[in-house]
Protein backbone atom coordinates (compact mmCIF):
# COMPACT_ATOMS: atom_id res chain seq x y z
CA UNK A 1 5.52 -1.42 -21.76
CA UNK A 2 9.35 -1.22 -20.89
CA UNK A 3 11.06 -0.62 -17.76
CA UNK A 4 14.35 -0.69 -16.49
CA UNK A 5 14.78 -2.57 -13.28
CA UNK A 6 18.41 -2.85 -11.13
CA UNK A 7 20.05 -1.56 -14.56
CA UNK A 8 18.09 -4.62 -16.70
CA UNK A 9 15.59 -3.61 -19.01
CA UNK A 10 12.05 -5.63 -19.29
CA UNK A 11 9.81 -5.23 -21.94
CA UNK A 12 6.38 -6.59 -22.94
CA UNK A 13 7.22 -6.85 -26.58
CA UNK A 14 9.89 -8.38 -26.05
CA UNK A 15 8.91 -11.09 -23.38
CA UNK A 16 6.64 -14.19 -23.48
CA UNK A 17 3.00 -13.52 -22.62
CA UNK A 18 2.25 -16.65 -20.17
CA UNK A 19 -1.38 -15.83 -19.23
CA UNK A 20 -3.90 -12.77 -18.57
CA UNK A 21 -4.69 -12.29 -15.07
CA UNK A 22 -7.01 -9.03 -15.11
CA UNK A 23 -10.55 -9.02 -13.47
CA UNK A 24 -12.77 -8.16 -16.64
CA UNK A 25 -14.51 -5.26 -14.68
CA UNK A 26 -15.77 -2.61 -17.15
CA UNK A 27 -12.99 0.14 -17.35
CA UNK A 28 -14.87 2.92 -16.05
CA UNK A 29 -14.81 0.70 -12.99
CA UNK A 30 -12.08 2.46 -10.22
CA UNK A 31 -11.30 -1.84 -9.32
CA UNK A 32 -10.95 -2.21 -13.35
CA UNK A 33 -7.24 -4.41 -13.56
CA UNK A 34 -5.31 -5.46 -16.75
CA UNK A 35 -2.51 -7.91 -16.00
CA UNK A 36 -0.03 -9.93 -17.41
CA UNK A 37 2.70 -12.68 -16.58
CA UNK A 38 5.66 -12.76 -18.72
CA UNK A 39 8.86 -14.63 -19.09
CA UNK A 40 11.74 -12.69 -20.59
CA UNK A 41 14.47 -13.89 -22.88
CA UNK A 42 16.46 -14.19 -19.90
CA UNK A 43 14.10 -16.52 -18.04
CA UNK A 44 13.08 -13.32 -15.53
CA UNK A 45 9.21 -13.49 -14.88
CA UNK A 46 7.42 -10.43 -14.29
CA UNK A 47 4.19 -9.20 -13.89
CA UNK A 48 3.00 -5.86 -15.79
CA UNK A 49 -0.38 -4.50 -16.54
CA UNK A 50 -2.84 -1.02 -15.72
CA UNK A 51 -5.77 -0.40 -13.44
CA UNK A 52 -7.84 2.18 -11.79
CA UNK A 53 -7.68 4.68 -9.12
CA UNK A 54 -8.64 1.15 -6.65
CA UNK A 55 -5.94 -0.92 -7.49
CA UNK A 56 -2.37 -1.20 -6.77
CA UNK A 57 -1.49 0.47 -10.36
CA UNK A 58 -3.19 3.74 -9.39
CA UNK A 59 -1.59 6.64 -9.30
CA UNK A 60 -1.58 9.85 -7.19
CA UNK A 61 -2.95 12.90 -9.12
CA UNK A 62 -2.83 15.50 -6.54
CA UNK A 63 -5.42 17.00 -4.01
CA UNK A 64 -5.43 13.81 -2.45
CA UNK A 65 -7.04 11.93 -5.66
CA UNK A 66 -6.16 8.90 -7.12
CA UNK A 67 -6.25 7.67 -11.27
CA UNK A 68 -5.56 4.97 -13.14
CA UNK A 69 -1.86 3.63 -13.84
CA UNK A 70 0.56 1.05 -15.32
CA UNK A 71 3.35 -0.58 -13.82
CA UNK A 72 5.64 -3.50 -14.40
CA UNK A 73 7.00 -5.64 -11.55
CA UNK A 74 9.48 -8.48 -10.87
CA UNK A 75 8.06 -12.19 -9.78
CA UNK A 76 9.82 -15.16 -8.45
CA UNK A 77 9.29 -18.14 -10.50
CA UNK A 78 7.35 -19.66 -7.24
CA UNK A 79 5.60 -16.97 -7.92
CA UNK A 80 4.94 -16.96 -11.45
CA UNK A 81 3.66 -20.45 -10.42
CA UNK A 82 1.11 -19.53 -8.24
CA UNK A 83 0.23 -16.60 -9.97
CA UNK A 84 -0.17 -19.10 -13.70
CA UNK A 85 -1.93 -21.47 -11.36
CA UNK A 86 -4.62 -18.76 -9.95
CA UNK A 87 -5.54 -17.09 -12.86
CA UNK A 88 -4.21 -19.36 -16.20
CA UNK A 89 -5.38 -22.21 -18.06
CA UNK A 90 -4.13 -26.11 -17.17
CA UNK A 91 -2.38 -25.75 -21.06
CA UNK A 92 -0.45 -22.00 -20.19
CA UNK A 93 1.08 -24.35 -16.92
CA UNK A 94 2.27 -26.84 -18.93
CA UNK A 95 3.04 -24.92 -21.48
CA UNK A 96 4.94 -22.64 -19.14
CA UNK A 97 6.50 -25.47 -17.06
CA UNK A 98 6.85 -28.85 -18.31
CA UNK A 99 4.53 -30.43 -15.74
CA UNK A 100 3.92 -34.70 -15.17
CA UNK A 101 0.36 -35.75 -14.49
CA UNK A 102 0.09 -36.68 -10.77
């Protein structure tokens, strides 16, 4: 997926995958959500991924129905922290941001 952003373009090929943050429904489920941190070149973290008609990728289809989407947005690294905390593993942190044991 590519998208420009504020004239800057972000892409998922050419990015860092960080961790997987989707909810594993079955995708004929309207809640179904694939999603993705990433780090780019630059050191930019976003957040892209797809979902259905019940998630905040969805996308109007007219008559007042909803379908499924795809969408790529900017995160703070704060929250690229929280976000690797949530839903990655203790090794994507670390591996992510060079962490000290506590």
């Amino acid at each position: 997926m590519k998208k420009i952003i504020n004239g800057k373009t972000y892409n998922t090929e050419t990015a860092k995958q960080l961790c997987d943050g989707g909810n594993n429904l079955p995708c004929n489920d309207f809640r179904e959500l694939s999603e993705y941190l990433y780090r780019s070149p630059k050191g930019q973290y976003f957040l892209a991924g797809s979902g259905g008609p019940m998630t905040k990728y969805s996308r109007a289809c007219g008559n007042n129905s909803w379908g499924w989407g795809e969408g790529l947005e900017l995160v703070s690294e704060s929250e690229a922290k929280k976000y690797l905390e949530e839903f990655g593993t203790a090794e994507e942190f670390e591996a992510a941001f060079a962490t000290t044991e506590g």
